[in-house]
PDB file of N, CA and C in Angstrom:
ATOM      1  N   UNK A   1     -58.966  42.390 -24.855  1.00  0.00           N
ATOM      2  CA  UNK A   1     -58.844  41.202 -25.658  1.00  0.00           C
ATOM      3  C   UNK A   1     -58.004  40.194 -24.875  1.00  0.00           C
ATOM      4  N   UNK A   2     -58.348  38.900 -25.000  1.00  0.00           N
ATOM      5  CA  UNK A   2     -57.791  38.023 -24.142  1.00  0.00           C
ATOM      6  C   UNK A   2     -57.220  36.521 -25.037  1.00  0.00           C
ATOM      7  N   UNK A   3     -55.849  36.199 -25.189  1.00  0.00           N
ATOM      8  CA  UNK A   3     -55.727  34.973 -25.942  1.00  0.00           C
ATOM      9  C   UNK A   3     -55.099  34.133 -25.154  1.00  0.00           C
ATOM     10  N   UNK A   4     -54.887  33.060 -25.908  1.00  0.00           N
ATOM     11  CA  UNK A   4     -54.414  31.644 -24.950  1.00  0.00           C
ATOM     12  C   UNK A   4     -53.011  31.780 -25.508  1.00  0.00           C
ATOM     13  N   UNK A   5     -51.714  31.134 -24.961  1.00  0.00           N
ATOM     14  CA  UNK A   5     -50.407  30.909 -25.592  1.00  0.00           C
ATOM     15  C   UNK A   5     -51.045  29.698 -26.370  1.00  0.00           C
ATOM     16  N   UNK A   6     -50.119  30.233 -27.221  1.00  0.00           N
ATOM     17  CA  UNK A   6     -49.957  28.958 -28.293  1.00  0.00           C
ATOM     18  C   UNK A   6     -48.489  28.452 -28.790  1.00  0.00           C
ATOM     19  N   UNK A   7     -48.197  27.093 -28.404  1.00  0.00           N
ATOM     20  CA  UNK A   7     -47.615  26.596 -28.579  1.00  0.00           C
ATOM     21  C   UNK A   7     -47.511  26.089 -30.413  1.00  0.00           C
ATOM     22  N   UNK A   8     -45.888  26.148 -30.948  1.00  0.00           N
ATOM     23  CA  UNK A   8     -45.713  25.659 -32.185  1.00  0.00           C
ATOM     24  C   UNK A   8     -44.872  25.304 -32.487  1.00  0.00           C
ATOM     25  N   UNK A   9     -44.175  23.976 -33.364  1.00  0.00           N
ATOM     26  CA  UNK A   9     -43.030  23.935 -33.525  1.00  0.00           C
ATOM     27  C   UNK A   9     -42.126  24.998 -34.178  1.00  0.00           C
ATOM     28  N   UNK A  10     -40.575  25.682 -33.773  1.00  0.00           N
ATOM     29  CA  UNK A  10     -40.420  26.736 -34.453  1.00  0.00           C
ATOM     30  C   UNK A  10     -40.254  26.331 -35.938  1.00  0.00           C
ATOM     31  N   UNK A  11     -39.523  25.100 -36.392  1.00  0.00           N
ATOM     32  CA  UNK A  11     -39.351  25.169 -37.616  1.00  0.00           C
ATOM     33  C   UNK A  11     -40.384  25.630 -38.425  1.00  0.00           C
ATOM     34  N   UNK A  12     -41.792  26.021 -37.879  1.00  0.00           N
ATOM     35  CA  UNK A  12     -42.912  26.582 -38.711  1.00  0.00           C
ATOM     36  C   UNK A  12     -43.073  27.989 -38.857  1.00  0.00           C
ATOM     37  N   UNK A  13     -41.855  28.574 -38.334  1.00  0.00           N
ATOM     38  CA  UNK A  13     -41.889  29.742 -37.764  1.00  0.00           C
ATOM     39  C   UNK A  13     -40.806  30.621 -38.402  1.00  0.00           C
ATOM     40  N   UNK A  14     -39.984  31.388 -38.897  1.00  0.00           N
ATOM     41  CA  UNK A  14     -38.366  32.026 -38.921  1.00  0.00           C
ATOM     42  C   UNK A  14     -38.353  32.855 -37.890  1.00  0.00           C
ATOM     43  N   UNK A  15     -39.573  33.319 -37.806  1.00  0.00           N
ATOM     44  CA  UNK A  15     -40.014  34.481 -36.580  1.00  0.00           C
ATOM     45  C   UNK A  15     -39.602  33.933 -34.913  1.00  0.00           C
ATOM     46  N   UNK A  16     -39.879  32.807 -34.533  1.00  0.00           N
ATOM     47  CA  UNK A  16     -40.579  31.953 -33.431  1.00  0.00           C
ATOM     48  C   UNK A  16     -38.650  31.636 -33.454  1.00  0.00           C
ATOM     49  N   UNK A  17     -38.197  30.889 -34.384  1.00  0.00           N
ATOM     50  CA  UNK A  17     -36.952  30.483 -34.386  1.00  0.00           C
ATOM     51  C   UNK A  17     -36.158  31.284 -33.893  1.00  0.00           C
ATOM     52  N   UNK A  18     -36.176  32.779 -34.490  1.00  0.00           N
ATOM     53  CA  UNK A  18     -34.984  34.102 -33.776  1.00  0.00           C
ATOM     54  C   UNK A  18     -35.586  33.815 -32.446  1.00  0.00           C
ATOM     55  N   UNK A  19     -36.917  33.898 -32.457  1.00  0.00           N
ATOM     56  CA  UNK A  19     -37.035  34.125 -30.605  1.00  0.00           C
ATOM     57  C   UNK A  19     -36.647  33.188 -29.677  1.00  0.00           C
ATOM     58  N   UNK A  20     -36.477  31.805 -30.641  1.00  0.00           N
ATOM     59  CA  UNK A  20     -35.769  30.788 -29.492  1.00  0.00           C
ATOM     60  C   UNK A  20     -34.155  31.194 -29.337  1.00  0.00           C
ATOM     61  N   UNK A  21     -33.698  31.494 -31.159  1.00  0.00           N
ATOM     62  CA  UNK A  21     -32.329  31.901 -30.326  1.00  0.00           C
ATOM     63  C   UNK A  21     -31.531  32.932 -29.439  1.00  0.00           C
ATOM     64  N   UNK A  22     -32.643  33.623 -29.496  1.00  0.00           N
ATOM     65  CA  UNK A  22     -32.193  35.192 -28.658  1.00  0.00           C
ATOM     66  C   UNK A  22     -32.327  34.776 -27.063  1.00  0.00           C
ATOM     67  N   UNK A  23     -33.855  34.001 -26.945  1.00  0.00           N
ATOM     68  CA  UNK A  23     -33.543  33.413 -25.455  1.00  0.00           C
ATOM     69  C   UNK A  23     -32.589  32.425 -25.044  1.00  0.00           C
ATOM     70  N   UNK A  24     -32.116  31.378 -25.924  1.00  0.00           N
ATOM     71  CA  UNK A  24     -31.245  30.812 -25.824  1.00  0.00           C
ATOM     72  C   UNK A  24     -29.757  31.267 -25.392  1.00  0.00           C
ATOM     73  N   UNK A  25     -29.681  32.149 -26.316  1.00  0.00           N
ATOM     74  CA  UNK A  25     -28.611  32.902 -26.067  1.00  0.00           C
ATOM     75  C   UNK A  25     -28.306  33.957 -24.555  1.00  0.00           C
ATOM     76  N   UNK A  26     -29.505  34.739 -24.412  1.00  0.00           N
ATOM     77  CA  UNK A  26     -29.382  35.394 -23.016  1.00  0.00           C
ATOM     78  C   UNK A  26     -29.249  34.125 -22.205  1.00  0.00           C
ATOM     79  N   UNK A  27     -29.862  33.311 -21.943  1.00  0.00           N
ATOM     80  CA  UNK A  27     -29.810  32.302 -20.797  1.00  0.00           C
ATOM     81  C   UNK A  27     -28.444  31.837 -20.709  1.00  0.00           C
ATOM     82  N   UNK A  28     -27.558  31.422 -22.260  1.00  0.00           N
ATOM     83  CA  UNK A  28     -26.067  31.275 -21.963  1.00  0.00           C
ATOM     84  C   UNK A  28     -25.098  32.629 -21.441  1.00  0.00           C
ATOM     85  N   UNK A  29     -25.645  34.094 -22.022  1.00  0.00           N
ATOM     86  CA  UNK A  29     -25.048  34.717 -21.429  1.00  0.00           C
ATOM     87  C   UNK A  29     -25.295  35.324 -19.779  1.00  0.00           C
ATOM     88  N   UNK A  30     -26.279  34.370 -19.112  1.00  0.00           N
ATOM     89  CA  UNK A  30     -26.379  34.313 -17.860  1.00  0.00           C
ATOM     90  C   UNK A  30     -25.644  33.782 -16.697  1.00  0.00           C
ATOM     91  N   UNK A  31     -24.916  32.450 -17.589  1.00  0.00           N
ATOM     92  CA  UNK A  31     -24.182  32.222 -16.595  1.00  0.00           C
ATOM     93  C   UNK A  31     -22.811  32.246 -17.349  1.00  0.00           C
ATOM     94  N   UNK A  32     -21.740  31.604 -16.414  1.00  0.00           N
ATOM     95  CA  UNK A  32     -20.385  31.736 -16.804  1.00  0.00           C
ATOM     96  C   UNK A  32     -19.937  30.175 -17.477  1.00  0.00           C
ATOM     97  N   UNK A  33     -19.368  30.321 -18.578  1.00  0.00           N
ATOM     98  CA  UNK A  33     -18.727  29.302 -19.071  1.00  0.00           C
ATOM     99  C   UNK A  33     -17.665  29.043 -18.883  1.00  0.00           C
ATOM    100  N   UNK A  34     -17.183  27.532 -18.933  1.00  0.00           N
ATOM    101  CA  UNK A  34     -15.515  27.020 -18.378  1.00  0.00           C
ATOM    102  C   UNK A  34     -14.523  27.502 -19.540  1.00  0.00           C
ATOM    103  N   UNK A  35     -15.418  27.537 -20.720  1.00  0.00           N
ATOM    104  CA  UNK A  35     -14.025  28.253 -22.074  1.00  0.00           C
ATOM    105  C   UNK A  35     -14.422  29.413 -22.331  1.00  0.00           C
ATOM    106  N   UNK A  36     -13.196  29.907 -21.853  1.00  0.00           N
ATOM    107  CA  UNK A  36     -13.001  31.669 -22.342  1.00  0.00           C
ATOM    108  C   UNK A  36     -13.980  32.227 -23.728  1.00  0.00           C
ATOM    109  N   UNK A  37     -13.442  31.033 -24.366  1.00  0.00           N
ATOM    110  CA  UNK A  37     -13.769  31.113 -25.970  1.00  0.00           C
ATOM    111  C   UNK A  37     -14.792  31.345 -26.231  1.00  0.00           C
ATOM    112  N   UNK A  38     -15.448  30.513 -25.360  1.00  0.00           N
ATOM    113  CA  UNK A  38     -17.277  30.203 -26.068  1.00  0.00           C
ATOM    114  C   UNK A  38     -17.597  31.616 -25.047  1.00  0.00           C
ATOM    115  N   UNK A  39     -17.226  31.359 -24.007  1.00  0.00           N
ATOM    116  CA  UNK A  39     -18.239  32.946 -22.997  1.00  0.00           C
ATOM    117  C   UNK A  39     -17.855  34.229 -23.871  1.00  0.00           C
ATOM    118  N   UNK A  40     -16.781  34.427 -24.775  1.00  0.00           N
ATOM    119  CA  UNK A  40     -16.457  35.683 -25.820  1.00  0.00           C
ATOM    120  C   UNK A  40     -17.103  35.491 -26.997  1.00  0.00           C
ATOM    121  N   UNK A  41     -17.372  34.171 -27.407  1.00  0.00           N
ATOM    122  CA  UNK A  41     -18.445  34.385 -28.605  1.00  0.00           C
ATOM    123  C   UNK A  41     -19.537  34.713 -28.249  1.00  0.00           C
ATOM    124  N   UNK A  42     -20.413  33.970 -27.225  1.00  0.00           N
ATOM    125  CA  UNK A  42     -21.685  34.492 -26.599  1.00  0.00           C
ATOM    126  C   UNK A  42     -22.175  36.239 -26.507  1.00  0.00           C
ATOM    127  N   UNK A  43     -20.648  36.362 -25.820  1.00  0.00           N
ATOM    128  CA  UNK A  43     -20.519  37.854 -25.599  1.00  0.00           C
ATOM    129  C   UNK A  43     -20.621  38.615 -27.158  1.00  0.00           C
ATOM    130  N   UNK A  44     -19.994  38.233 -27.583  1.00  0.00           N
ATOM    131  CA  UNK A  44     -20.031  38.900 -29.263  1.00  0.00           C
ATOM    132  C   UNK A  44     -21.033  38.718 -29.927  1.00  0.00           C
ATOM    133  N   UNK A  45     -21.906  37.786 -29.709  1.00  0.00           N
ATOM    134  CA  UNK A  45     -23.151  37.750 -30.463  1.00  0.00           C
ATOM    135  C   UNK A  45     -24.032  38.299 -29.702  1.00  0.00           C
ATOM    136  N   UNK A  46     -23.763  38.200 -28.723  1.00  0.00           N
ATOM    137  CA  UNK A  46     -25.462  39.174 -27.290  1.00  0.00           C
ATOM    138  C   UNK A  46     -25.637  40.776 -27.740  1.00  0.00           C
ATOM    139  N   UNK A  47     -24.131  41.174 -28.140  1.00  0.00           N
ATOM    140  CA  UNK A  47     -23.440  42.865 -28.092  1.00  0.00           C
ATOM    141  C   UNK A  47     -24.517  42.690 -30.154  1.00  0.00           C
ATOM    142  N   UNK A  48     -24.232  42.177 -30.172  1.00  0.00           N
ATOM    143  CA  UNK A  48     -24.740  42.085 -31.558  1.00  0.00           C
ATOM    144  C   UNK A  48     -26.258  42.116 -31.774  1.00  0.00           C
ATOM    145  N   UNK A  49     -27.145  41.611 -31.080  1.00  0.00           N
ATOM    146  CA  UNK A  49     -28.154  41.742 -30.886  1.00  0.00           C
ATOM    147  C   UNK A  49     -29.116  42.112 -29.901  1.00  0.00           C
ATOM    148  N   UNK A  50     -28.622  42.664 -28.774  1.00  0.00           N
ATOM    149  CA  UNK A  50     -28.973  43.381 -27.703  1.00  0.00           C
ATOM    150  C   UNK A  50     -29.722  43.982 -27.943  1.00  0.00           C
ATOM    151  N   UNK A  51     -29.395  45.407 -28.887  1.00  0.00           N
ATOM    152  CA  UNK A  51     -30.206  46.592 -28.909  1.00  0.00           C
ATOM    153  C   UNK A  51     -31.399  46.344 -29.823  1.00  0.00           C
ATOM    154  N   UNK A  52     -31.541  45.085 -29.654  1.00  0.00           N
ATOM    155  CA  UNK A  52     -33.118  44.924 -30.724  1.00  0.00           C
ATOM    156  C   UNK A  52     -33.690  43.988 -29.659  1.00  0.00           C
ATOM    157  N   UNK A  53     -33.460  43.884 -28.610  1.00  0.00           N
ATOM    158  CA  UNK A  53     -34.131  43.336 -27.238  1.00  0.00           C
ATOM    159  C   UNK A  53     -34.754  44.458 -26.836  1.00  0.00           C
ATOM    160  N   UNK A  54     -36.642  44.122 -26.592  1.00  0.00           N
ATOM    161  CA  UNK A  54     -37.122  44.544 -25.981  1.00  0.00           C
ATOM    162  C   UNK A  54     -37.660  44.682 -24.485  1.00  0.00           C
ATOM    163  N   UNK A  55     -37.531  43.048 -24.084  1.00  0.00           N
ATOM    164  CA  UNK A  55     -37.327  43.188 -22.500  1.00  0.00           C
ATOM    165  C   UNK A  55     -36.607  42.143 -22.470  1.00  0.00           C
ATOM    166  N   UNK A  56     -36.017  42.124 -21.108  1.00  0.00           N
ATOM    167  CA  UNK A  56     -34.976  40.927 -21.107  1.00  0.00           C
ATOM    168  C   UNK A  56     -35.507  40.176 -19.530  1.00  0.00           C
ATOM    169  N   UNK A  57     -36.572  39.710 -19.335  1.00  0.00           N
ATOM    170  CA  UNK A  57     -37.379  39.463 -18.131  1.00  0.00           C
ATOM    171  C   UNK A  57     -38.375  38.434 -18.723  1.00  0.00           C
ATOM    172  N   UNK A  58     -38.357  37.625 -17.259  1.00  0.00           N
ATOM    173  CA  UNK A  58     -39.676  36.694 -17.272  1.00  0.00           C
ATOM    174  C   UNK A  58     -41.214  37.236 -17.762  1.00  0.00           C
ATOM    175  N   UNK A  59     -42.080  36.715 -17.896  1.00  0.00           N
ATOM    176  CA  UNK A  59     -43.804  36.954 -18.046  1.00  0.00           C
ATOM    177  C   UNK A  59     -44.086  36.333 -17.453  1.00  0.00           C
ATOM    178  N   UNK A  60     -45.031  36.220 -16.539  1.00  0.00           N
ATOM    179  CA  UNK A  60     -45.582  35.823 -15.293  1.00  0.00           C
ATOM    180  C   UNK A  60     -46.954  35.910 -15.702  1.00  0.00           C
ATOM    181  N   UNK A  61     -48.007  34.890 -16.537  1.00  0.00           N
ATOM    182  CA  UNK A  61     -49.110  35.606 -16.826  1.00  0.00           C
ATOM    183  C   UNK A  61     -50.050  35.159 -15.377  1.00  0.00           C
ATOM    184  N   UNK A  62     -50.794  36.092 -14.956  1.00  0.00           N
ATOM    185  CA  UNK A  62     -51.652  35.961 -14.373  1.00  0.00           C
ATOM    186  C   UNK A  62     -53.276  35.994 -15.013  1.00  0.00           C
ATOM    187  N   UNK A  63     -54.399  35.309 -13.962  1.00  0.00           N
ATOM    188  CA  UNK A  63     -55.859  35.127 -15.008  1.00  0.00           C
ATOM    189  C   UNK A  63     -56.136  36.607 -14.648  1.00  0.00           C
ATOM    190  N   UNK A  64     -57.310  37.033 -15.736  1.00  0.00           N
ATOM    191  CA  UNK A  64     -57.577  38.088 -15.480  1.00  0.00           C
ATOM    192  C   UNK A  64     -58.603  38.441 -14.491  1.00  0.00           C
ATOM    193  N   UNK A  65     -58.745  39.354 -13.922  1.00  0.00           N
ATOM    194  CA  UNK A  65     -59.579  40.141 -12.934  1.00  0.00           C
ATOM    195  C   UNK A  65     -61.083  39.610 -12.909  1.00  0.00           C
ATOM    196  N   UNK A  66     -61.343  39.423 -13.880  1.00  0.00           N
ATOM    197  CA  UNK A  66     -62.965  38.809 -14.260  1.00  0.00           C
ATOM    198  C   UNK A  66     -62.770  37.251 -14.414  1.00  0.00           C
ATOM    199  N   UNK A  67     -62.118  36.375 -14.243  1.00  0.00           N
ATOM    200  CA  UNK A  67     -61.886  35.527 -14.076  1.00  0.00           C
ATOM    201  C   UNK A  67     -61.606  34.712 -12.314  1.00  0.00           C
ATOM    202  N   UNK A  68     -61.236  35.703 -11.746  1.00  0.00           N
ATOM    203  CA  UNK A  68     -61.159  35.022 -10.664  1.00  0.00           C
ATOM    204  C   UNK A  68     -62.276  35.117  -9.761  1.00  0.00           C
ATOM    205  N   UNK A  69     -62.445  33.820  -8.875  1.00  0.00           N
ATOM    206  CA  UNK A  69     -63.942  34.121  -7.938  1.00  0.00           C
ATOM    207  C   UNK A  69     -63.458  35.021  -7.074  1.00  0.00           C
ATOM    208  N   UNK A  70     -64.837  35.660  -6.799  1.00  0.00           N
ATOM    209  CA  UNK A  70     -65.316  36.990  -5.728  1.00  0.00           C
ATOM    210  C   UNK A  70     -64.156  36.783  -4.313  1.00  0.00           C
ATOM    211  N   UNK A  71     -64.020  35.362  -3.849  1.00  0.00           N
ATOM    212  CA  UNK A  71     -63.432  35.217  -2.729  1.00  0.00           C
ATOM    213  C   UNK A  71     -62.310  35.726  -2.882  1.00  0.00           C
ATOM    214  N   UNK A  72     -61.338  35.621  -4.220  1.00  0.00           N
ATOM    215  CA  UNK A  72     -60.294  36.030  -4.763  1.00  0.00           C
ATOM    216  C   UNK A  72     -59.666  37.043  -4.963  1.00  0.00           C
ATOM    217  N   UNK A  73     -60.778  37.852  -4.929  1.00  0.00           N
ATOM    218  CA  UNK A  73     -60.013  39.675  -5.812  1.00  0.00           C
ATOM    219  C   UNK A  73     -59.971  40.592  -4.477  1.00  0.00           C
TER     220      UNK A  73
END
């Protein structure tokens, strides 16, 4: 089975919304912040929802196999 991304605004979403803030959030806990404060809240909320992360990595989609010309594969 093969689908297209689909783009949506999240407010249409509650689902779509956690997933912006969970990436949001890893991406701040990626780098280092200038206040202690905020890099320990980050930290306290990541520890908080971590273990309901299923991957914590890019997607790279590539076309599929039957899609690309003969010269290609």
């Amino acid at each position: 089975m093969v689908d297209t991304i689909h783009f949506a605004p999240s407010s249409a979403s509650r689902l779509l919304q956690a997933a912006d803030l969970v990436a949001f959030l890893h991406q701040r806990c990626q780098r280092k912040e200038r206040d202690p404060h905020a890099q320990q809240a980050n930290e306290d909320l990541w520890v908080r929802i971590s273990g309901k992360v299923y991957h914590e990595m890019c997607w790279f989609p590539v076309p599929a196999r039957s899609a690309l010309s003969p010269d290609d594969r």
